[in-house]
PDB file of N, CA and C in Angstrom:
ATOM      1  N   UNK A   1     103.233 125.424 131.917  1.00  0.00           N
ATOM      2  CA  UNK A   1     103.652 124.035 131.759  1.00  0.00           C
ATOM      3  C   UNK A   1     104.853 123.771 132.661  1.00  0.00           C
ATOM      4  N   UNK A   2     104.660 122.808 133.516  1.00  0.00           N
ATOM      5  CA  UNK A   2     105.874 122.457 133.846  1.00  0.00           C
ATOM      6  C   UNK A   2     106.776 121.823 133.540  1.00  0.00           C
ATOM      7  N   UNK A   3     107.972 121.929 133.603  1.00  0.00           N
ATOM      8  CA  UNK A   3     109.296 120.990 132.497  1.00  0.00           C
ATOM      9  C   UNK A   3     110.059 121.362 133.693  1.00  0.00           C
ATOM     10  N   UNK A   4     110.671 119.755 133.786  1.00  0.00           N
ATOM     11  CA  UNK A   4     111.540 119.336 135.020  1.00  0.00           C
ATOM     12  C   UNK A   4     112.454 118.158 134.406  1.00  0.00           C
ATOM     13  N   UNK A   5     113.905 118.312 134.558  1.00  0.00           N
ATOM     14  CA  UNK A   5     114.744 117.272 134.706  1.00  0.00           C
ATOM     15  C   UNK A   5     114.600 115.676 135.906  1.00  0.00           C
ATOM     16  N   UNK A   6     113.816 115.891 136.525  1.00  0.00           N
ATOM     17  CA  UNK A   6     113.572 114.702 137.490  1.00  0.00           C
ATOM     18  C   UNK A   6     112.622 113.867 136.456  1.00  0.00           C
ATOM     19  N   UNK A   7     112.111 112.580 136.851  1.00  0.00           N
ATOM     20  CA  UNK A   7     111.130 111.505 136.308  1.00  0.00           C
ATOM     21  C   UNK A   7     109.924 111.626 136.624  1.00  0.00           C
ATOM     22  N   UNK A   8     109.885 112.255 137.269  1.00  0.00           N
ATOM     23  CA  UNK A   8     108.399 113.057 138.278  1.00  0.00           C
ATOM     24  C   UNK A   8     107.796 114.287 138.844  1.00  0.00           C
ATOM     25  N   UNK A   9     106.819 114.864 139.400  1.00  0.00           N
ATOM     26  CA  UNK A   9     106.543 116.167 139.675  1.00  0.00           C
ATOM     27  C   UNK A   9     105.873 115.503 141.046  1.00  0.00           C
ATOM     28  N   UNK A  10     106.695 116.291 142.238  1.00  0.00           N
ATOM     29  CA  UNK A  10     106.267 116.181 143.900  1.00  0.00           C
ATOM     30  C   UNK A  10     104.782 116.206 144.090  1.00  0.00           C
ATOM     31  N   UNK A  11     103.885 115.423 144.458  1.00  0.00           N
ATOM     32  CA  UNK A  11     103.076 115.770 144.531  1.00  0.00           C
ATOM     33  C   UNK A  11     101.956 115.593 143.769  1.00  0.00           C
ATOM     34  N   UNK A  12     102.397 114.915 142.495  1.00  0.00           N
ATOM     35  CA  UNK A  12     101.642 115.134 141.010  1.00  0.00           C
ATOM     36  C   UNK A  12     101.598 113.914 140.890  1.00  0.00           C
ATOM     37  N   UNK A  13     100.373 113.433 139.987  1.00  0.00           N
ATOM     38  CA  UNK A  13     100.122 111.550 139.331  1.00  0.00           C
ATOM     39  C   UNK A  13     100.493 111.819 137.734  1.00  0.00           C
ATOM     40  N   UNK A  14     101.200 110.943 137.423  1.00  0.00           N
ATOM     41  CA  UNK A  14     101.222 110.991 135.679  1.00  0.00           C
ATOM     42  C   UNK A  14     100.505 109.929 135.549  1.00  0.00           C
ATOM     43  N   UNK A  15      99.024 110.665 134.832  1.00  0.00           N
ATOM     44  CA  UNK A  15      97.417 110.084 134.156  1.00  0.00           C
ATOM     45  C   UNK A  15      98.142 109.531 132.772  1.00  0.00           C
ATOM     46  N   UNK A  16      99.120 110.135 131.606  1.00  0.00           N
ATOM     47  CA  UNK A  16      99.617 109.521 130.760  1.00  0.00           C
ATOM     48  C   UNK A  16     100.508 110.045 129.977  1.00  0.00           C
ATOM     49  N   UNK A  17     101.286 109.192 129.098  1.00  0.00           N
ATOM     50  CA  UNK A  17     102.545 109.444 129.179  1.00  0.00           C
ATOM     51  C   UNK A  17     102.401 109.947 127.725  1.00  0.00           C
ATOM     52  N   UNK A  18     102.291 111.278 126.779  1.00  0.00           N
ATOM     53  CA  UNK A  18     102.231 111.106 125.395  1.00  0.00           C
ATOM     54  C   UNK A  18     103.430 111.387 124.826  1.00  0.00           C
ATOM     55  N   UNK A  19     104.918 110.916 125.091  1.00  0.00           N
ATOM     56  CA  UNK A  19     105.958 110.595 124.218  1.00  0.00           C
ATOM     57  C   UNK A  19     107.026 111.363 124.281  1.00  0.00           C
ATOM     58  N   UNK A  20     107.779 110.835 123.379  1.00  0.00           N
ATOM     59  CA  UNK A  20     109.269 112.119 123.887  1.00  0.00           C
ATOM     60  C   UNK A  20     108.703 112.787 122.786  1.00  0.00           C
ATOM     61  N   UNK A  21     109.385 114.242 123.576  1.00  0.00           N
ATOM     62  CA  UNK A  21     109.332 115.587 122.816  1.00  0.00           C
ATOM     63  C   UNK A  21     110.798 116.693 122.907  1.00  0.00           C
ATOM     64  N   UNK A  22     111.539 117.175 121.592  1.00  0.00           N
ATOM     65  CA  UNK A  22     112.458 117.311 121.371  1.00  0.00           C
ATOM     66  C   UNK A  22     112.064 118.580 120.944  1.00  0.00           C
ATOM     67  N   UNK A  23     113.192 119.542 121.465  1.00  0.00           N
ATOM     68  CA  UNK A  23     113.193 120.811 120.729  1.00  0.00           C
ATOM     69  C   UNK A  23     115.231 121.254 120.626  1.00  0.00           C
ATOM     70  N   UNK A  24     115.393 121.995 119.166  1.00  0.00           N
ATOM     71  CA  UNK A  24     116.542 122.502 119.098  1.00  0.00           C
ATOM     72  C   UNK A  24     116.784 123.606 118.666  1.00  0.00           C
ATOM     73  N   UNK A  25     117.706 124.618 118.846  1.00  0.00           N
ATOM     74  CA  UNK A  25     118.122 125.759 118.720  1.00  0.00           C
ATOM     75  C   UNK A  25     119.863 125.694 117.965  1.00  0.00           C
ATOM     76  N   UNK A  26     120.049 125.734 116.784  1.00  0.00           N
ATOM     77  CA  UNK A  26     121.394 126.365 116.448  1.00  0.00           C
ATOM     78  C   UNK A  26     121.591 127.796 115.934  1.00  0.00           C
ATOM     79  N   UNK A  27     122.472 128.211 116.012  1.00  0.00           N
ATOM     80  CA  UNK A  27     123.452 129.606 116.643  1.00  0.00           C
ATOM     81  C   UNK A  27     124.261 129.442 115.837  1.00  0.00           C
ATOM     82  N   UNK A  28     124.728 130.164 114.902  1.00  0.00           N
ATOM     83  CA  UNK A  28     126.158 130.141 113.971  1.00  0.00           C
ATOM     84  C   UNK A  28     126.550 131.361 114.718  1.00  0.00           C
ATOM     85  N   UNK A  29     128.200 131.525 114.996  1.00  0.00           N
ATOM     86  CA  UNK A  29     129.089 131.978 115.669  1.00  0.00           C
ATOM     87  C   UNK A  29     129.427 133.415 114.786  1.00  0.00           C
ATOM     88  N   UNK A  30     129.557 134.177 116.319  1.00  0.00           N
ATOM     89  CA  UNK A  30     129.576 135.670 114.879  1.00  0.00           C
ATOM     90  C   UNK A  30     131.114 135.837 114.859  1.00  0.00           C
ATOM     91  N   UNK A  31     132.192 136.762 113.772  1.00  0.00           N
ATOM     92  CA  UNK A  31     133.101 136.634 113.752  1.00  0.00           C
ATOM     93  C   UNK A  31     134.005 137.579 114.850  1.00  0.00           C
ATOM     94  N   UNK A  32     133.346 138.426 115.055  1.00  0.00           N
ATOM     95  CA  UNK A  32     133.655 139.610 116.303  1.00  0.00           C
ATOM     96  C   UNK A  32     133.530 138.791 117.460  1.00  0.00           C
ATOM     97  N   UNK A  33     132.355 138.694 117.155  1.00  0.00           N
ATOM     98  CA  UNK A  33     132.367 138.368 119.027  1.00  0.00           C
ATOM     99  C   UNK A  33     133.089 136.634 119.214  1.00  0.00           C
ATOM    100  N   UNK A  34     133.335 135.964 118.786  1.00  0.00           N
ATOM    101  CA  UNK A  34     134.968 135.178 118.428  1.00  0.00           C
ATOM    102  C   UNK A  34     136.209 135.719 118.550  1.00  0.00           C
ATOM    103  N   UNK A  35     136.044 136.539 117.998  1.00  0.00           N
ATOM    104  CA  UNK A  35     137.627 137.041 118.311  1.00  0.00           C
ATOM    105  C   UNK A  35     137.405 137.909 119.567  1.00  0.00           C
ATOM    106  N   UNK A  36     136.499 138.739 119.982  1.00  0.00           N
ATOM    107  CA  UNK A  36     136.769 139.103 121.656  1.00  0.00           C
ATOM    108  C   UNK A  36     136.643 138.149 122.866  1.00  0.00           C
ATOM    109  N   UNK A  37     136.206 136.648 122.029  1.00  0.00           N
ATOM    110  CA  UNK A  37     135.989 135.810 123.476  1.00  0.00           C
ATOM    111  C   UNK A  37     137.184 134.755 123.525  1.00  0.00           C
ATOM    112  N   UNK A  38     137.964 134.968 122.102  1.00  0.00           N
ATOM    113  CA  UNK A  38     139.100 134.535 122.518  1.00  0.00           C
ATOM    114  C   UNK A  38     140.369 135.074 123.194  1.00  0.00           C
ATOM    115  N   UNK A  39     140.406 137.115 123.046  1.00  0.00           N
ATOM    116  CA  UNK A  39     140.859 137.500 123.553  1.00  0.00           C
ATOM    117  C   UNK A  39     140.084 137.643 125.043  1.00  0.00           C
ATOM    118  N   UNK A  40     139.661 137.188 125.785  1.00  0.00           N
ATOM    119  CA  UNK A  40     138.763 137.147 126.854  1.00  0.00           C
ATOM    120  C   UNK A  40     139.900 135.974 127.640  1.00  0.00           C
ATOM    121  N   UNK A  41     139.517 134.790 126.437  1.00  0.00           N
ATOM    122  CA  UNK A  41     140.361 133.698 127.086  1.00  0.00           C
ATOM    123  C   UNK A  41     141.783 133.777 127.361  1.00  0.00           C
ATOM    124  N   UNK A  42     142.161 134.754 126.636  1.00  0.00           N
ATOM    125  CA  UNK A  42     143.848 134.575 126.882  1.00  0.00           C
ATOM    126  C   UNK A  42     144.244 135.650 128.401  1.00  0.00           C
ATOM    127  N   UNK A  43     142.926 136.492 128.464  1.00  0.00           N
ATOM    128  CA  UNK A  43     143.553 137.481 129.676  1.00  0.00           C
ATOM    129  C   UNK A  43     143.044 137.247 130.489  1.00  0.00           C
ATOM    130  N   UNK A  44     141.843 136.068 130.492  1.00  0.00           N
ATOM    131  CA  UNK A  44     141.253 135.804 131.715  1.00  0.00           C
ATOM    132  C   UNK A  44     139.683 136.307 131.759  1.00  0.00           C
ATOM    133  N   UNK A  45     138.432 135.337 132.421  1.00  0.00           N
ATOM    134  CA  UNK A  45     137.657 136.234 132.431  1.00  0.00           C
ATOM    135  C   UNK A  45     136.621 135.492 131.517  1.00  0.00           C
ATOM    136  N   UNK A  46     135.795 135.791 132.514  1.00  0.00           N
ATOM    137  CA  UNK A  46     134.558 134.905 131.787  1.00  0.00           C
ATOM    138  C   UNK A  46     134.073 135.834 129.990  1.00  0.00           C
ATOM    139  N   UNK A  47     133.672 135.030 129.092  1.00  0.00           N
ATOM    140  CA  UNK A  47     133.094 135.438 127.630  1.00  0.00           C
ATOM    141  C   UNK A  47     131.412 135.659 127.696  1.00  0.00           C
ATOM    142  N   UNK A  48     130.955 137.020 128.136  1.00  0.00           N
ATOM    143  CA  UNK A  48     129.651 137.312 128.449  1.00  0.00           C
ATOM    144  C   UNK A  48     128.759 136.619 126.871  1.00  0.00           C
ATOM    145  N   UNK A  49     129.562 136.967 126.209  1.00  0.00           N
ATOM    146  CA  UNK A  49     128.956 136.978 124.612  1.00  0.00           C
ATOM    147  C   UNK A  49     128.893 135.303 124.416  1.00  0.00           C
ATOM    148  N   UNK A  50     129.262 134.251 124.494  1.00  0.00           N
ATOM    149  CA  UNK A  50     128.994 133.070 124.534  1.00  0.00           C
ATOM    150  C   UNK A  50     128.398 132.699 125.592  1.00  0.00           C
ATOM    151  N   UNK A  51     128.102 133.480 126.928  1.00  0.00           N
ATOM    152  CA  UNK A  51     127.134 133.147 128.152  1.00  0.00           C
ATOM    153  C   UNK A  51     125.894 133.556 127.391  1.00  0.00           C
ATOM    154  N   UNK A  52     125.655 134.378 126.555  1.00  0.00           N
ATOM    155  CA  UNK A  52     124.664 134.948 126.312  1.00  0.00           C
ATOM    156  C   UNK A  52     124.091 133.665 125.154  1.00  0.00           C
ATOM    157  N   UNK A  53     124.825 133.694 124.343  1.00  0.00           N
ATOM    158  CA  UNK A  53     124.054 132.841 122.976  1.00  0.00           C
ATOM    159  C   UNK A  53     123.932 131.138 123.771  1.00  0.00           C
ATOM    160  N   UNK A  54     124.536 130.910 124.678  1.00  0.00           N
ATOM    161  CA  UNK A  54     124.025 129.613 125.219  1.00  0.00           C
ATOM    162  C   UNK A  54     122.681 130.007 125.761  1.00  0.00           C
ATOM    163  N   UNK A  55     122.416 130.837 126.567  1.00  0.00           N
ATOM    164  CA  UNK A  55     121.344 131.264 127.342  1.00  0.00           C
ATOM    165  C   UNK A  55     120.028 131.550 125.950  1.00  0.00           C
ATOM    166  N   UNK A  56     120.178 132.008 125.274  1.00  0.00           N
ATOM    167  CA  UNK A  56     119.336 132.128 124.625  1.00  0.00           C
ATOM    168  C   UNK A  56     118.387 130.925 123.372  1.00  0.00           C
ATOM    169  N   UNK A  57     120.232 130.124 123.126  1.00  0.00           N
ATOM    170  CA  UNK A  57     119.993 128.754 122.607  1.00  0.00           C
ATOM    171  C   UNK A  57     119.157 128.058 123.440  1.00  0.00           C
ATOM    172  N   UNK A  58     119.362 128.137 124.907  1.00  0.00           N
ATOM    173  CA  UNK A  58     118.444 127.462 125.835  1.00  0.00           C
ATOM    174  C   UNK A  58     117.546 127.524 125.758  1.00  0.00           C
ATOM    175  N   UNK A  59     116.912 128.642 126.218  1.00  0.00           N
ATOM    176  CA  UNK A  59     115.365 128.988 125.567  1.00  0.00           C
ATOM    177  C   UNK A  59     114.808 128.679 124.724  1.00  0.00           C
ATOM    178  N   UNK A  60     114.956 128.380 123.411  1.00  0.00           N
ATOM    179  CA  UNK A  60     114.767 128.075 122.349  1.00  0.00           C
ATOM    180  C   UNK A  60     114.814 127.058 121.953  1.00  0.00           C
ATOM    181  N   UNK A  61     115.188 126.058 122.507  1.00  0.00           N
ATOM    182  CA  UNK A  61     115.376 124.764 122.902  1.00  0.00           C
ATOM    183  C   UNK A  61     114.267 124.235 123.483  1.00  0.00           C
ATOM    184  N   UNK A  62     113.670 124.644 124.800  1.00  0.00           N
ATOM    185  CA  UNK A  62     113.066 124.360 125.810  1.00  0.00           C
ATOM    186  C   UNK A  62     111.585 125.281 125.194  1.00  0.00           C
ATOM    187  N   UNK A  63     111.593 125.794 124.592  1.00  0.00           N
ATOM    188  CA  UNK A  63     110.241 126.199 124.078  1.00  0.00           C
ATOM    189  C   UNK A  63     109.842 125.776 122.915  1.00  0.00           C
ATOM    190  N   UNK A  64     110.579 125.161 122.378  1.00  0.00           N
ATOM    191  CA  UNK A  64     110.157 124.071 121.049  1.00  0.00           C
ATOM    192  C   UNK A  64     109.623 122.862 121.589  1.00  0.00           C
ATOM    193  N   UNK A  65     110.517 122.586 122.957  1.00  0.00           N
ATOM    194  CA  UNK A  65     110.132 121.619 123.480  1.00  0.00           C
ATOM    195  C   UNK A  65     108.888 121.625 124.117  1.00  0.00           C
ATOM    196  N   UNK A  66     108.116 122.813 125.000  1.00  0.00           N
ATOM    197  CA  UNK A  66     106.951 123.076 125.484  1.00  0.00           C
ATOM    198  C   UNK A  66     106.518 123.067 124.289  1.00  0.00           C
ATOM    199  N   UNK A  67     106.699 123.642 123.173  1.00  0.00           N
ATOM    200  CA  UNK A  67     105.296 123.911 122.078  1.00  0.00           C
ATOM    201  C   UNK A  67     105.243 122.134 121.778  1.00  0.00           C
ATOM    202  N   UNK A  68     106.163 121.101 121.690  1.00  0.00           N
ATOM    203  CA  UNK A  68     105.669 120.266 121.088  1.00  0.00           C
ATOM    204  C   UNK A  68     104.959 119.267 121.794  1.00  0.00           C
ATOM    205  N   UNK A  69     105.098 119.436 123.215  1.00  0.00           N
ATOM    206  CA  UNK A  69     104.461 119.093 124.141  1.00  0.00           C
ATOM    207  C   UNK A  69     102.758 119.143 124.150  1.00  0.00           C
ATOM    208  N   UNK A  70     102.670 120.587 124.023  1.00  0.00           N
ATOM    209  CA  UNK A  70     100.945 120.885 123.959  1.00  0.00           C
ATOM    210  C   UNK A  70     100.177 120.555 122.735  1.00  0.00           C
ATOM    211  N   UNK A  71     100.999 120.333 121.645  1.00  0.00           N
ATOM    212  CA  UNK A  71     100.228 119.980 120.914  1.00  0.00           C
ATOM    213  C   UNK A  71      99.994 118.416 120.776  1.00  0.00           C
ATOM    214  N   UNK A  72     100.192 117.749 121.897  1.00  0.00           N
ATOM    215  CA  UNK A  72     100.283 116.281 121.938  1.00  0.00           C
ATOM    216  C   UNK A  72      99.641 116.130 123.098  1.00  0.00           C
ATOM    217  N   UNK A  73      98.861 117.214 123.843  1.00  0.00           N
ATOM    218  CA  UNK A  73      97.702 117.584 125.126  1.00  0.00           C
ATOM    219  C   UNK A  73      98.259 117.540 126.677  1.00  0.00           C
ATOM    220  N   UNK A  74      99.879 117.220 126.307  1.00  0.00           N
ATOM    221  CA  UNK A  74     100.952 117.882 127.717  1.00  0.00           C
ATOM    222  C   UNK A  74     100.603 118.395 128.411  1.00  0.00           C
ATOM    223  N   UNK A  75     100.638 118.747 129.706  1.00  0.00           N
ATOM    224  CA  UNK A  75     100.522 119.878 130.850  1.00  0.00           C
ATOM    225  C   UNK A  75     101.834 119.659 131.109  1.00  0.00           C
ATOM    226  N   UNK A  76     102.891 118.797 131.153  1.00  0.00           N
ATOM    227  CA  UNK A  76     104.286 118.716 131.550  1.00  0.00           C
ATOM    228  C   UNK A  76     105.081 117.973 130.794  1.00  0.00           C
ATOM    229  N   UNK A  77     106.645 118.296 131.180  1.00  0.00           N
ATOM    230  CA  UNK A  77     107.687 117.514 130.422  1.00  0.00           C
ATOM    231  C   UNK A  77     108.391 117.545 131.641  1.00  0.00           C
ATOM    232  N   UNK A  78     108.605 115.671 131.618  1.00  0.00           N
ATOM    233  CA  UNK A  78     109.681 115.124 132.711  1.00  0.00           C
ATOM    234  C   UNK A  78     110.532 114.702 132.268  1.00  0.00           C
ATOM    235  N   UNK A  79     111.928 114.454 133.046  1.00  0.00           N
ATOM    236  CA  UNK A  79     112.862 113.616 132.262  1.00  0.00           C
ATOM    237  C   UNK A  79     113.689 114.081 131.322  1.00  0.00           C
ATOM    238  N   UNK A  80     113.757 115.585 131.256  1.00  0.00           N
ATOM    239  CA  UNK A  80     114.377 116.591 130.438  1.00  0.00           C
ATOM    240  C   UNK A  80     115.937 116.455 130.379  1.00  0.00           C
ATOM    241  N   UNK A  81     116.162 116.133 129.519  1.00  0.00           N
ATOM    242  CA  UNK A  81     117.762 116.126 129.074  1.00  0.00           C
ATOM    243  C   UNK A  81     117.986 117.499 128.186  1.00  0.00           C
ATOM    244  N   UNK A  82     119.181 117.898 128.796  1.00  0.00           N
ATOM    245  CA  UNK A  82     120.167 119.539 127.392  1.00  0.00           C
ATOM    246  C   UNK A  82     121.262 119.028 126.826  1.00  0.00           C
ATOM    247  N   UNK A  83     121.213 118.822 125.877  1.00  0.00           N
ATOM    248  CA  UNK A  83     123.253 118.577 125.113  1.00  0.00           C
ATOM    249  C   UNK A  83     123.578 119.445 124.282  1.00  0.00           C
ATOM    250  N   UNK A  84     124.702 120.120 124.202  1.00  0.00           N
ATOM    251  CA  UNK A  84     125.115 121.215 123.795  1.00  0.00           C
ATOM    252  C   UNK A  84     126.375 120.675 122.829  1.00  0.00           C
ATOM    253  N   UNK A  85     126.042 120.991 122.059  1.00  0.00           N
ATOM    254  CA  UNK A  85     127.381 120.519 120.992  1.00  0.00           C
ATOM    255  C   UNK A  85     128.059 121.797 119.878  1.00  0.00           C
ATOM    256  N   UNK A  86     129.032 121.644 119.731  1.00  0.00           N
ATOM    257  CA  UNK A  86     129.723 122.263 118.813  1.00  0.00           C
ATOM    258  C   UNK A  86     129.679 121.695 117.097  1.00  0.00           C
ATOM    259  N   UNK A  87     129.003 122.248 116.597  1.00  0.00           N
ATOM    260  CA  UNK A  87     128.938 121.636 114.618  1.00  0.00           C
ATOM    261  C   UNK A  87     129.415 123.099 113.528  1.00  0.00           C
ATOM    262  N   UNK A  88     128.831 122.438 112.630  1.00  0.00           N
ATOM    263  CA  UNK A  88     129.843 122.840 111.140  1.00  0.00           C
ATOM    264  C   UNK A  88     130.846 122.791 111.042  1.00  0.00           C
ATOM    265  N   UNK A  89     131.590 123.332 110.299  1.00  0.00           N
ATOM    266  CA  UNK A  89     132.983 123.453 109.749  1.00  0.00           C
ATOM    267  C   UNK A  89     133.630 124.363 111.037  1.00  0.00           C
ATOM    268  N   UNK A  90     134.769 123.938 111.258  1.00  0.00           N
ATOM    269  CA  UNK A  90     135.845 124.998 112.112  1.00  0.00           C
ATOM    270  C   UNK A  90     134.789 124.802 113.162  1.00  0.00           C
ATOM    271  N   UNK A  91     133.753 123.974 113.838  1.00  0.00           N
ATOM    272  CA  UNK A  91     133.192 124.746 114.898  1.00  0.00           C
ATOM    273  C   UNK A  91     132.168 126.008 114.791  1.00  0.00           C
ATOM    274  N   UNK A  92     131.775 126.193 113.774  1.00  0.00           N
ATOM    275  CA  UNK A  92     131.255 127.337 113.737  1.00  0.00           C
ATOM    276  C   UNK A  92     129.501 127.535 113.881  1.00  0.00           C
ATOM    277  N   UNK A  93     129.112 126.603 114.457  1.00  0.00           N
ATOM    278  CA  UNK A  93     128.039 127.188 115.074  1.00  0.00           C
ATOM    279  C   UNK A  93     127.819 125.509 116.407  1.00  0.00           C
ATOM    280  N   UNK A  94     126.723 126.377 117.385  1.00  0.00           N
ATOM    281  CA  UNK A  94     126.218 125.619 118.268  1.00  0.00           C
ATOM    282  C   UNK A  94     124.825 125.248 118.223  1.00  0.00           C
ATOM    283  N   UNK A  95     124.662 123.878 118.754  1.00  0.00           N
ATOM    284  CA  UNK A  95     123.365 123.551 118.859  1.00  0.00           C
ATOM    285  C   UNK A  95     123.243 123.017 120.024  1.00  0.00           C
ATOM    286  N   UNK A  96     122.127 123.159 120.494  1.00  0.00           N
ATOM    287  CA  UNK A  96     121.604 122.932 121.974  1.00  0.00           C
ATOM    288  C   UNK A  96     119.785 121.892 121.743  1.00  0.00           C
ATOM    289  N   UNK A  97     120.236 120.792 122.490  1.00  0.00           N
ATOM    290  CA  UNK A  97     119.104 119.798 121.890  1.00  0.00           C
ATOM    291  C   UNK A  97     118.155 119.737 123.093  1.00  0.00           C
ATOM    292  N   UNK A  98     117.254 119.577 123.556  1.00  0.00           N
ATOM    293  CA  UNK A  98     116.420 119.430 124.922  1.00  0.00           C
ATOM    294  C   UNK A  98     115.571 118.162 124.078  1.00  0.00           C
ATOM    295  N   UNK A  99     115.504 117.114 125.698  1.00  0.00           N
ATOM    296  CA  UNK A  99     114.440 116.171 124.974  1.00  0.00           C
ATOM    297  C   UNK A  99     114.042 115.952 126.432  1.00  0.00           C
ATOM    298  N   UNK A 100     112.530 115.409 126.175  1.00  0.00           N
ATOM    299  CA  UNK A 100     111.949 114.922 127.913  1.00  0.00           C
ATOM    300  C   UNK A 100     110.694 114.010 127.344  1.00  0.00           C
ATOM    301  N   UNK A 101     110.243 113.951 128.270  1.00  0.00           N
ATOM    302  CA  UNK A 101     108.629 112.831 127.601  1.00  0.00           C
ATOM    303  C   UNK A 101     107.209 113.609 128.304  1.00  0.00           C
ATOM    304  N   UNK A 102     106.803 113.969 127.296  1.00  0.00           N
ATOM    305  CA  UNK A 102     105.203 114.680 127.698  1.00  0.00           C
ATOM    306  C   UNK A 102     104.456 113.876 128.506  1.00  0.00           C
ATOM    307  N   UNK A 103     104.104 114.626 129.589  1.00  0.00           N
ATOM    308  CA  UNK A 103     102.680 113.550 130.178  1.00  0.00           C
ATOM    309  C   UNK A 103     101.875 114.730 130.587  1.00  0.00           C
ATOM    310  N   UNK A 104     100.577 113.494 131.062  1.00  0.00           N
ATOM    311  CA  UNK A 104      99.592 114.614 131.611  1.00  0.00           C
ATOM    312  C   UNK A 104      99.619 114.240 133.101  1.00  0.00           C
ATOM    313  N   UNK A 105      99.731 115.477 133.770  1.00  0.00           N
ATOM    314  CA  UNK A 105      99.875 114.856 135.053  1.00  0.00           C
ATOM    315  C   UNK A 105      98.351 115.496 135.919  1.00  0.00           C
ATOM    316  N   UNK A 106      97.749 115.191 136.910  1.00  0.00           N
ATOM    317  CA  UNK A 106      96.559 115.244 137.135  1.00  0.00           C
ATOM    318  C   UNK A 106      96.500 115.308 139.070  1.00  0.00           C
TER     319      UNK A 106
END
């Protein structure tokens, strides 16, 4: 499936458009790896351990979003938006939202 942030695919006709399709991933924050990515921040230096749980929130995001795609007879998602937000209490977990609009492109 293809899933693209542009309105279109090079090359490709969108035959029809079957709707926005949303997928999300939240992540509650572990307490270790918090406290080494804040000591990360104070000495400098990228936090592998929050590169990682975004990266994976991503995925998970974007494959909720393909699954909800095909079951609505998708071959693609254009128009793909990511927002990444910080929720619960204190901040303590992340969610990562993907939305785009299924079509069939032909």
């Amino acid at each position: 499936m293809i899933v693209t942030t542009t309105p279109s695919v090079e090359d490709q006709h969108i035959q029809d458009y079957k709707g926005v399709v949303t997928g999300e991933a939240i992540l509650g924050a572990h307490l270790f790896r918090d406290l080494f990515a804040g000591i990360r921040d104070i000495v400098g230096g990228r936090s592998g351990s929050y590169e990682k749980s975004l990266r994976e929130a991503r995925q998970i995001a974007l494959s909720e979003l393909e699954d909800e795609a095909r079951k609505l007879g998708a071959n693609a998602v254009v128009g793909v938006d990511l927002d990444y937000e910080v929720i619960g209490e204190q901040g303590s977990m992340l969610m990562v939202s993907a939305s785009g609009t299924a079509v069939v492109l032909g």
